[in-house]
N, C-alpha and C. Protein backbone atom coordinates (compact mmCIF):
# COMPACT_ATOMS: atom_id res chain seq x y z
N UNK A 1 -5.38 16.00 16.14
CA UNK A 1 -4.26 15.32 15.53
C UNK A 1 -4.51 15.23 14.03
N UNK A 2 -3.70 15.47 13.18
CA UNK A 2 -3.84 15.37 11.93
C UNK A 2 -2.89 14.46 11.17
N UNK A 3 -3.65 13.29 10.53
CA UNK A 3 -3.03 12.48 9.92
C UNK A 3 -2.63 13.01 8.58
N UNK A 4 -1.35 12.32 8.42
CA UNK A 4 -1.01 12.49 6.65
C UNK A 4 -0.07 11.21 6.09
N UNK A 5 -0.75 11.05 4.58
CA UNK A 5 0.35 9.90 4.12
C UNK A 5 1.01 10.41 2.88
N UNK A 6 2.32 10.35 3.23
CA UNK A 6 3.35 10.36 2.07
C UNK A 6 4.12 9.89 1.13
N UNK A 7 4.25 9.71 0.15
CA UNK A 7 5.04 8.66 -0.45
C UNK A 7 5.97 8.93 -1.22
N UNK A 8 7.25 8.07 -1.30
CA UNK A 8 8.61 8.75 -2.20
C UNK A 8 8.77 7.46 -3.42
N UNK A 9 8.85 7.82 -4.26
CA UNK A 9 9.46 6.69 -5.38
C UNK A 9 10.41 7.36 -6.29
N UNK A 10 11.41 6.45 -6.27
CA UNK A 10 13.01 6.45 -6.79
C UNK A 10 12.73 4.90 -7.90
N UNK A 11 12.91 6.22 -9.20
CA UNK A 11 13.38 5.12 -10.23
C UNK A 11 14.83 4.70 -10.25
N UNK A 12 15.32 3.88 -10.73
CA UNK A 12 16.58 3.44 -11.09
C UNK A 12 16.83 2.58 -12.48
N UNK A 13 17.97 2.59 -13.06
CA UNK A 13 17.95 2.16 -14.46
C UNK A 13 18.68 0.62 -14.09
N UNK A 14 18.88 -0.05 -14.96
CA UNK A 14 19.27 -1.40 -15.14
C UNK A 14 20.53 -1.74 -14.25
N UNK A 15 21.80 -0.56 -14.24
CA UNK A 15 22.89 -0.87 -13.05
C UNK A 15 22.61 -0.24 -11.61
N UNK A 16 21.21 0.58 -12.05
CA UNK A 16 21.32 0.99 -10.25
C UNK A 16 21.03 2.60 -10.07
N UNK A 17 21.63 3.10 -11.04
CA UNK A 17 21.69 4.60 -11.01
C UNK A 17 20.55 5.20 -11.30
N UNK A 18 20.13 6.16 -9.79
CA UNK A 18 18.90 7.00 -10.00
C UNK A 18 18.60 7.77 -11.39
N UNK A 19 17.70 7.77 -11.57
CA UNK A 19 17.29 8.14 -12.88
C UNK A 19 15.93 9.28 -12.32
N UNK A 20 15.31 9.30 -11.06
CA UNK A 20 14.23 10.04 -10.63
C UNK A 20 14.07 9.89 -9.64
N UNK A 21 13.31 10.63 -8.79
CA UNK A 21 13.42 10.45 -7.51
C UNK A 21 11.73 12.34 -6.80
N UNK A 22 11.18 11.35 -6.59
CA UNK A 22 10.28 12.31 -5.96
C UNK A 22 9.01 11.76 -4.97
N UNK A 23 9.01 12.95 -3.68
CA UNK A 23 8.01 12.31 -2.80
C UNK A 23 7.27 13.67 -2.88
N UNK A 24 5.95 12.99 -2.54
CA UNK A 24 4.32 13.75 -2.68
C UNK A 24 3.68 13.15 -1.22
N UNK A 25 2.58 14.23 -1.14
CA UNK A 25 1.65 13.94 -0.38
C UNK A 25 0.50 13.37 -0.83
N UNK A 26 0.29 12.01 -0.86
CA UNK A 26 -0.75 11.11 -0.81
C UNK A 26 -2.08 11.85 -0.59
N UNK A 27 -3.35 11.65 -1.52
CA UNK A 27 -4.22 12.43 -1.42
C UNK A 27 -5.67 11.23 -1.42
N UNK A 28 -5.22 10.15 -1.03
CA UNK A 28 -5.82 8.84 -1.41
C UNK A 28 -6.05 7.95 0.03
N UNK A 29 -6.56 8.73 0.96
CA UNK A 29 -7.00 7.94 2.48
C UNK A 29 -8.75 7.66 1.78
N UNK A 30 -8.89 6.40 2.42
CA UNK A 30 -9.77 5.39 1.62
C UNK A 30 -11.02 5.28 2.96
N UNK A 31 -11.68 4.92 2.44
CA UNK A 31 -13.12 4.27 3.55
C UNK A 31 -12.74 3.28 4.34
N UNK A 32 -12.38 2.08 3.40
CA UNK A 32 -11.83 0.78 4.05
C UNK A 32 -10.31 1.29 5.27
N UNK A 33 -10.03 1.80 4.42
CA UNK A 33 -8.59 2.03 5.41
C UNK A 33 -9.52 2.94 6.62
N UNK A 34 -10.19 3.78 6.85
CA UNK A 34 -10.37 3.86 8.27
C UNK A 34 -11.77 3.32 8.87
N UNK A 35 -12.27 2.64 8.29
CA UNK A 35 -12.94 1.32 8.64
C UNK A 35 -11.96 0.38 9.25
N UNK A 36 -10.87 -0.07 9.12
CA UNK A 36 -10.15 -1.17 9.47
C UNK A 36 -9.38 -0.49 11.03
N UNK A 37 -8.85 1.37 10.69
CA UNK A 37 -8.70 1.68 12.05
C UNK A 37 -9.92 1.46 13.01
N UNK A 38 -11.23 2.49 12.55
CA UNK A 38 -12.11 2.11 13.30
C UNK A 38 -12.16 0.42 14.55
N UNK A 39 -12.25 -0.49 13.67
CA UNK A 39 -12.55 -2.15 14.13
C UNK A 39 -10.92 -2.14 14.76
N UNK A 40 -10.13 -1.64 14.56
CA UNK A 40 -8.67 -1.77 15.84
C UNK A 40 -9.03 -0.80 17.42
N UNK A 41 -9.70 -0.20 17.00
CA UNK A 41 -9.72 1.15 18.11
C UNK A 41 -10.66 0.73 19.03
N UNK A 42 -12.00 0.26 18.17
CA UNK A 42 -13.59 0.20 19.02
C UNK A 42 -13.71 -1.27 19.38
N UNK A 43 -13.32 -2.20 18.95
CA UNK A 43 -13.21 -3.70 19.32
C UNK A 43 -14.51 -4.07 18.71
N UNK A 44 -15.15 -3.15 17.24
CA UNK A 44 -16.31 -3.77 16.71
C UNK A 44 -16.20 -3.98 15.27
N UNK A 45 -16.70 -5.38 14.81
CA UNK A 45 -16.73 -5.85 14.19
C UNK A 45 -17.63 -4.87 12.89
N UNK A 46 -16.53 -5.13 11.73
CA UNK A 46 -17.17 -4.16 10.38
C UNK A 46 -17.19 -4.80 9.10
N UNK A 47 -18.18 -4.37 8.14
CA UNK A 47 -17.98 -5.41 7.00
C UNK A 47 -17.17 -4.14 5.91
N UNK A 48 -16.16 -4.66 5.65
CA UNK A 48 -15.32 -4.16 5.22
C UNK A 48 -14.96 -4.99 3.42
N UNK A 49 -14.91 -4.12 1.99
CA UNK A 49 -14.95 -4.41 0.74
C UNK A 49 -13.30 -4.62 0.62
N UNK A 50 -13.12 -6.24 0.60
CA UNK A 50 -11.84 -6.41 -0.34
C UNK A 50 -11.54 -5.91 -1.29
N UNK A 51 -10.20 -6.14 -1.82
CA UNK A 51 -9.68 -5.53 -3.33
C UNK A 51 -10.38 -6.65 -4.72
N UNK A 52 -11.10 -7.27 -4.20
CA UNK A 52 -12.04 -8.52 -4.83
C UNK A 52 -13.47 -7.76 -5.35
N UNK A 53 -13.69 -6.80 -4.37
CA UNK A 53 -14.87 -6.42 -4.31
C UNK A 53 -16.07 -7.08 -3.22
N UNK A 54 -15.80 -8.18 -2.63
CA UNK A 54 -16.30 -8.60 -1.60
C UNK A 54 -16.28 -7.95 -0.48
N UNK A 55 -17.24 -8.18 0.56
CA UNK A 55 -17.98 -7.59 1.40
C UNK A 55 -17.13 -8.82 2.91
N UNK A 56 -16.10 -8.41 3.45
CA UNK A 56 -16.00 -9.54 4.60
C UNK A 56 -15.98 -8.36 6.15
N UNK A 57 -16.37 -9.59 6.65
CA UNK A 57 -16.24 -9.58 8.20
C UNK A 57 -15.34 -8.99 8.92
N UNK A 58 -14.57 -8.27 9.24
CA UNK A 58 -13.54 -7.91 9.77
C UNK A 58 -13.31 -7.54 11.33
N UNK A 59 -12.93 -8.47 11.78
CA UNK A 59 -12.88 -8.28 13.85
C UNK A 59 -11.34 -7.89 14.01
N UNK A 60 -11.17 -7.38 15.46
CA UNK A 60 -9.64 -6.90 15.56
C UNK A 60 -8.77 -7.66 15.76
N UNK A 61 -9.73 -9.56 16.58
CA UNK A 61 -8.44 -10.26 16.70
C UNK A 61 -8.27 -11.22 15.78
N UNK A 62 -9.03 -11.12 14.55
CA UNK A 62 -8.40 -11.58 12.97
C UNK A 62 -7.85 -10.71 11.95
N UNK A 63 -7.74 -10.26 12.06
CA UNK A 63 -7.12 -8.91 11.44
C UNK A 63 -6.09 -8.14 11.72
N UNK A 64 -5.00 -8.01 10.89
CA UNK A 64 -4.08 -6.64 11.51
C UNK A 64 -3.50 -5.70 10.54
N UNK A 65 -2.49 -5.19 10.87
CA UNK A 65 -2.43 -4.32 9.55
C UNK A 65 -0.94 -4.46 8.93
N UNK A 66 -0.85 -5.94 9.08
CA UNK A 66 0.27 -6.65 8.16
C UNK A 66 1.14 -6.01 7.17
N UNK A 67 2.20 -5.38 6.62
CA UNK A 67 2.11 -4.85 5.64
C UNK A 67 3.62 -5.75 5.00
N UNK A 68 4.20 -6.57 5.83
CA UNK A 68 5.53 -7.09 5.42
C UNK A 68 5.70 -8.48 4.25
N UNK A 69 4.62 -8.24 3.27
CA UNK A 69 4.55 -9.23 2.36
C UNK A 69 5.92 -9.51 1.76
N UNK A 70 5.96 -11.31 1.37
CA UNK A 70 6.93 -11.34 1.33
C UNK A 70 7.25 -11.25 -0.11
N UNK A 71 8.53 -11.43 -0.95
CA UNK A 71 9.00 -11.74 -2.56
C UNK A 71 7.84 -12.21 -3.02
N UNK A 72 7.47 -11.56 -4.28
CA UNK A 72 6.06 -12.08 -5.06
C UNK A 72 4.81 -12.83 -4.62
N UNK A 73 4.87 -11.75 -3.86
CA UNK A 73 3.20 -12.08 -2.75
C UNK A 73 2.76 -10.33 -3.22
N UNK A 74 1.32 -10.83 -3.74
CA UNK A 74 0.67 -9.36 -4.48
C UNK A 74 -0.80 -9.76 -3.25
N UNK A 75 -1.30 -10.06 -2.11
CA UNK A 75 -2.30 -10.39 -1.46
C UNK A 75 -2.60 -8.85 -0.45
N UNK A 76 -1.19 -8.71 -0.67
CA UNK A 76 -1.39 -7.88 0.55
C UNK A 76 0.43 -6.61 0.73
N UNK A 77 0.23 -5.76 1.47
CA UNK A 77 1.94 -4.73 0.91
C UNK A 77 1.87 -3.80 -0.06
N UNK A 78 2.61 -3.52 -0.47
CA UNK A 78 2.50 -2.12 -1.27
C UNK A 78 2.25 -2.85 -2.83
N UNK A 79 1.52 -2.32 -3.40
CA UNK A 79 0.48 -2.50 -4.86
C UNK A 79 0.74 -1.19 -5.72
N UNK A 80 1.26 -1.77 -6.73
CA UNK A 80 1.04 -0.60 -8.13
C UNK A 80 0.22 -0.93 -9.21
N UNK A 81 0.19 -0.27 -9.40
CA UNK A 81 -1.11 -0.30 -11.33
C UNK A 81 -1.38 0.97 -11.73
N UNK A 82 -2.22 0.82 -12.52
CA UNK A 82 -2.51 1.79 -13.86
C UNK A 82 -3.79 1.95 -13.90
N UNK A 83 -4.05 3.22 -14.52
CA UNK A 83 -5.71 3.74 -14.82
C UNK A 83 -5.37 4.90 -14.60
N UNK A 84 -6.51 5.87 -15.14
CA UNK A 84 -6.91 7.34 -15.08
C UNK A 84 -7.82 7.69 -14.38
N UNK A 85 -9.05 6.56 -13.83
CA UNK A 85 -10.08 7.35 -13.23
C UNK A 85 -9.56 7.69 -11.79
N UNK A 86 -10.12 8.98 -11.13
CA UNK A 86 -9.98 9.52 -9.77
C UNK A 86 -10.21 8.64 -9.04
N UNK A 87 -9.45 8.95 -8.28
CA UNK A 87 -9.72 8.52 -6.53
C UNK A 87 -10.89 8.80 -6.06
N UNK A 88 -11.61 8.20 -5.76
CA UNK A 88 -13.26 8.36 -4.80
C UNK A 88 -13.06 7.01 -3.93
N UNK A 89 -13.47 7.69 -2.41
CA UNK A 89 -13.57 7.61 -1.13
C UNK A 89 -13.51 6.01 -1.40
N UNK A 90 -15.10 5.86 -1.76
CA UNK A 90 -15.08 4.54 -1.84
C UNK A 90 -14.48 2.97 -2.67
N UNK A 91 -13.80 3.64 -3.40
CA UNK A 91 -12.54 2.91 -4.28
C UNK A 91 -11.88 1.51 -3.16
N UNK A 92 -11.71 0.61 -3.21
CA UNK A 92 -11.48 -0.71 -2.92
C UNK A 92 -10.11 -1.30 -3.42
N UNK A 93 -10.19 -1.28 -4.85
CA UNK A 93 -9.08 -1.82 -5.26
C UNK A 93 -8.33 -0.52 -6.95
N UNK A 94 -7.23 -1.20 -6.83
CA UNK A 94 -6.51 -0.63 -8.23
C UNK A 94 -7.06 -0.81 -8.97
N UNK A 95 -7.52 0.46 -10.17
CA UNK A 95 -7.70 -0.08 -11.15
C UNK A 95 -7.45 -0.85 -11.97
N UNK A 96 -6.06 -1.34 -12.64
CA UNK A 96 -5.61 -1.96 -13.33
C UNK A 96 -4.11 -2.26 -12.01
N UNK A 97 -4.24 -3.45 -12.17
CA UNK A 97 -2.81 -3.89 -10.74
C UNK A 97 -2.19 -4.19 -11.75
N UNK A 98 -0.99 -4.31 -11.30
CA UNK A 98 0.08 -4.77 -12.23
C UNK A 98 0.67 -6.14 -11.55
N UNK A 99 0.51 -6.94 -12.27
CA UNK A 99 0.81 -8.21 -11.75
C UNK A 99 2.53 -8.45 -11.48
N UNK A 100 2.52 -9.56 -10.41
CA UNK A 100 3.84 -10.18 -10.61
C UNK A 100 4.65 -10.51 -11.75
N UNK A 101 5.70 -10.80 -11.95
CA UNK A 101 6.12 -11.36 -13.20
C UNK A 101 7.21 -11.27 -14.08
N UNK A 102 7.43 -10.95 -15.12
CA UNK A 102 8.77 -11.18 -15.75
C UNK A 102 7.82 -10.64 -17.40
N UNK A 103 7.02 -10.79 -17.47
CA UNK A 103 6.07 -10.86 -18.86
C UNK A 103 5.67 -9.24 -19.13
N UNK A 104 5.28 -8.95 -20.40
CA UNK A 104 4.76 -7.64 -20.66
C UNK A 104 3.54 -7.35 -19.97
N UNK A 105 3.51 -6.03 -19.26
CA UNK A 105 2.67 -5.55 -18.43
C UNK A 105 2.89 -6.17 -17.30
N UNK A 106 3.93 -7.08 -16.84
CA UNK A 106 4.20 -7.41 -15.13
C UNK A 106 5.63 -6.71 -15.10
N UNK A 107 5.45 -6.36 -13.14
CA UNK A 107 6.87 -6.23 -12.65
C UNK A 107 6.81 -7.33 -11.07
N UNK A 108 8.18 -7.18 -11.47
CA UNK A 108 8.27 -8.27 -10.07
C UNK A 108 8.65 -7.34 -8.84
N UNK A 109 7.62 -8.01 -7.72
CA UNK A 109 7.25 -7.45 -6.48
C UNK A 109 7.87 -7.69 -5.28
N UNK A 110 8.94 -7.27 -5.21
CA UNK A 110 10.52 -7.24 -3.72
C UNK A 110 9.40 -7.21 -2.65
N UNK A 111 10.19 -8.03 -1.88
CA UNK A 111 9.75 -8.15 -0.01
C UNK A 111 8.73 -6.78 -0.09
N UNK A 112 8.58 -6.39 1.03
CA UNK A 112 7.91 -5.52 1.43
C UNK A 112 8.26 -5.61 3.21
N UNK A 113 8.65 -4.37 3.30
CA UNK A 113 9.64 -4.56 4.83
C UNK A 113 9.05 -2.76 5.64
N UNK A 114 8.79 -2.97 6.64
CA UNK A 114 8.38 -1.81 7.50
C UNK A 114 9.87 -1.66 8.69
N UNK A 115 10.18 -0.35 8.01
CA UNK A 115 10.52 0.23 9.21
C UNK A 115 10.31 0.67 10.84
N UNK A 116 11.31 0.72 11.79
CA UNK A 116 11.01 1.12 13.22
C UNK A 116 10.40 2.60 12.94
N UNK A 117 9.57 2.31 14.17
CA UNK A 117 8.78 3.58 14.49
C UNK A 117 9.62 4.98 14.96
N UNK A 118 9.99 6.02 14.59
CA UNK A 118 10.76 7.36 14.15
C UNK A 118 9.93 8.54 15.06
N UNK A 119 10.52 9.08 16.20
CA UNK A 119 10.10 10.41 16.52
C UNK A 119 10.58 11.08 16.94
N UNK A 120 10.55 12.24 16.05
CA UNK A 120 11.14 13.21 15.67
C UNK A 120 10.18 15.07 15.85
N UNK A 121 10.06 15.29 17.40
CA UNK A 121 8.96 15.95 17.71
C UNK A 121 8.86 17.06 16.73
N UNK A 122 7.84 17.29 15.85
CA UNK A 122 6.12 17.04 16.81
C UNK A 122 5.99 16.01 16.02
N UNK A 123 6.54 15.26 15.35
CA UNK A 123 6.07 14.41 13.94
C UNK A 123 6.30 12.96 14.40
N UNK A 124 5.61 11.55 14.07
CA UNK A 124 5.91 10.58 14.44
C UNK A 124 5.89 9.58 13.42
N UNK A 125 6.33 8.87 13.34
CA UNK A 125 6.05 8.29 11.51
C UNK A 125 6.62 7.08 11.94
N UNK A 126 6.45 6.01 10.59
CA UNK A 126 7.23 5.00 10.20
C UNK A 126 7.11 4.92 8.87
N UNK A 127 8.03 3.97 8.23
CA UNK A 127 8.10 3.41 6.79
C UNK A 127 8.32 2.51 6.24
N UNK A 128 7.69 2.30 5.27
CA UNK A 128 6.98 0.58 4.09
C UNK A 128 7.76 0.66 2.92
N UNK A 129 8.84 -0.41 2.45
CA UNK A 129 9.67 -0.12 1.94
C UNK A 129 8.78 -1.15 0.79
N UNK A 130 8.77 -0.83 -0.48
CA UNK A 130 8.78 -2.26 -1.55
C UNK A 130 9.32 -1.97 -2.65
N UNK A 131 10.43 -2.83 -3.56
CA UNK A 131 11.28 -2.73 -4.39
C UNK A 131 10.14 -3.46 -5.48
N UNK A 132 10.21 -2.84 -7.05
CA UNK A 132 9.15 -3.38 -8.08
C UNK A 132 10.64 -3.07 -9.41
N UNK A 133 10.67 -4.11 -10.04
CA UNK A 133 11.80 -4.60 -10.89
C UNK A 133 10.92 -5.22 -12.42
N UNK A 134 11.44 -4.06 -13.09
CA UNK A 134 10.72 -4.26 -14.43
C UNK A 134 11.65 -5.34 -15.53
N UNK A 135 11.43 -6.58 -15.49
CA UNK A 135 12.49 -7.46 -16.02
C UNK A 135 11.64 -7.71 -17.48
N UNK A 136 11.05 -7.53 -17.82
CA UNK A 136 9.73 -7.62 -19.37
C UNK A 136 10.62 -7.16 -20.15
């Protein structure tokens, strides 16, 4: 079975109207991220590096893979930021996150909402919607 992650982002200007629009194949599957499948699959407990840089505990029946954060909740859901250095395996967090906000260098961070599960043989998917609104 071969996994893949994809992602589409659609700019839009101040009334709405696309201004860009392009999806890529994600080249950024992480340690932690299949560490966290791992501890869903095997029912064993892993110490797994927050976006803190901390080292926690992670069991399957505290843990899930939440992704429906709500209006200006940056804890957890889809995350943007900035930086140049590469992607390596062991990478944890964004380089530079871009905070919540209204202020220079923040955007404000829409729900975060997952789509029903889609299959469409041979392919099976779902999708993580999050709206980011540059009001600065």
């Amino acid at each position: 079975m071969k996994y893949e992650l994809w992602y589409s982002v659609v700019v839009r200007d101040r009334n709405g109207k696309v201004v860009s629009r392009e999806r890529r194949k994600s080249h950024s599957f992480l340690k932690a991220w299949n560490q966290l499948v791992f501890v869903h699959t095997s029912y064993i407990n892993q110490s797994i590096k927050d976006t803190a840089g901390a080292n926690r505990t992670v069991a399957p029946n505290k843990y899930d893979f939440g992704m429906d954060a709500g209006a200006n909740v940056t804890t957890y859901g889809i995350r943007v930021g900035t930086g140049n250095t590469p992607v390596a395996i062991d990478d944890f967090a964004l380089e530079i996150p871009i905070a919540n906000g209204v202020g220079v260098g923040q955007m404000s961070h829409l729900a975060c909402t997952v789509d029903g599960f889609i299959v469409a043989a041979p392919s099976c998917s779902f999708l993580v919607h999050r709206a980011f609104e540059n009001n600065s």
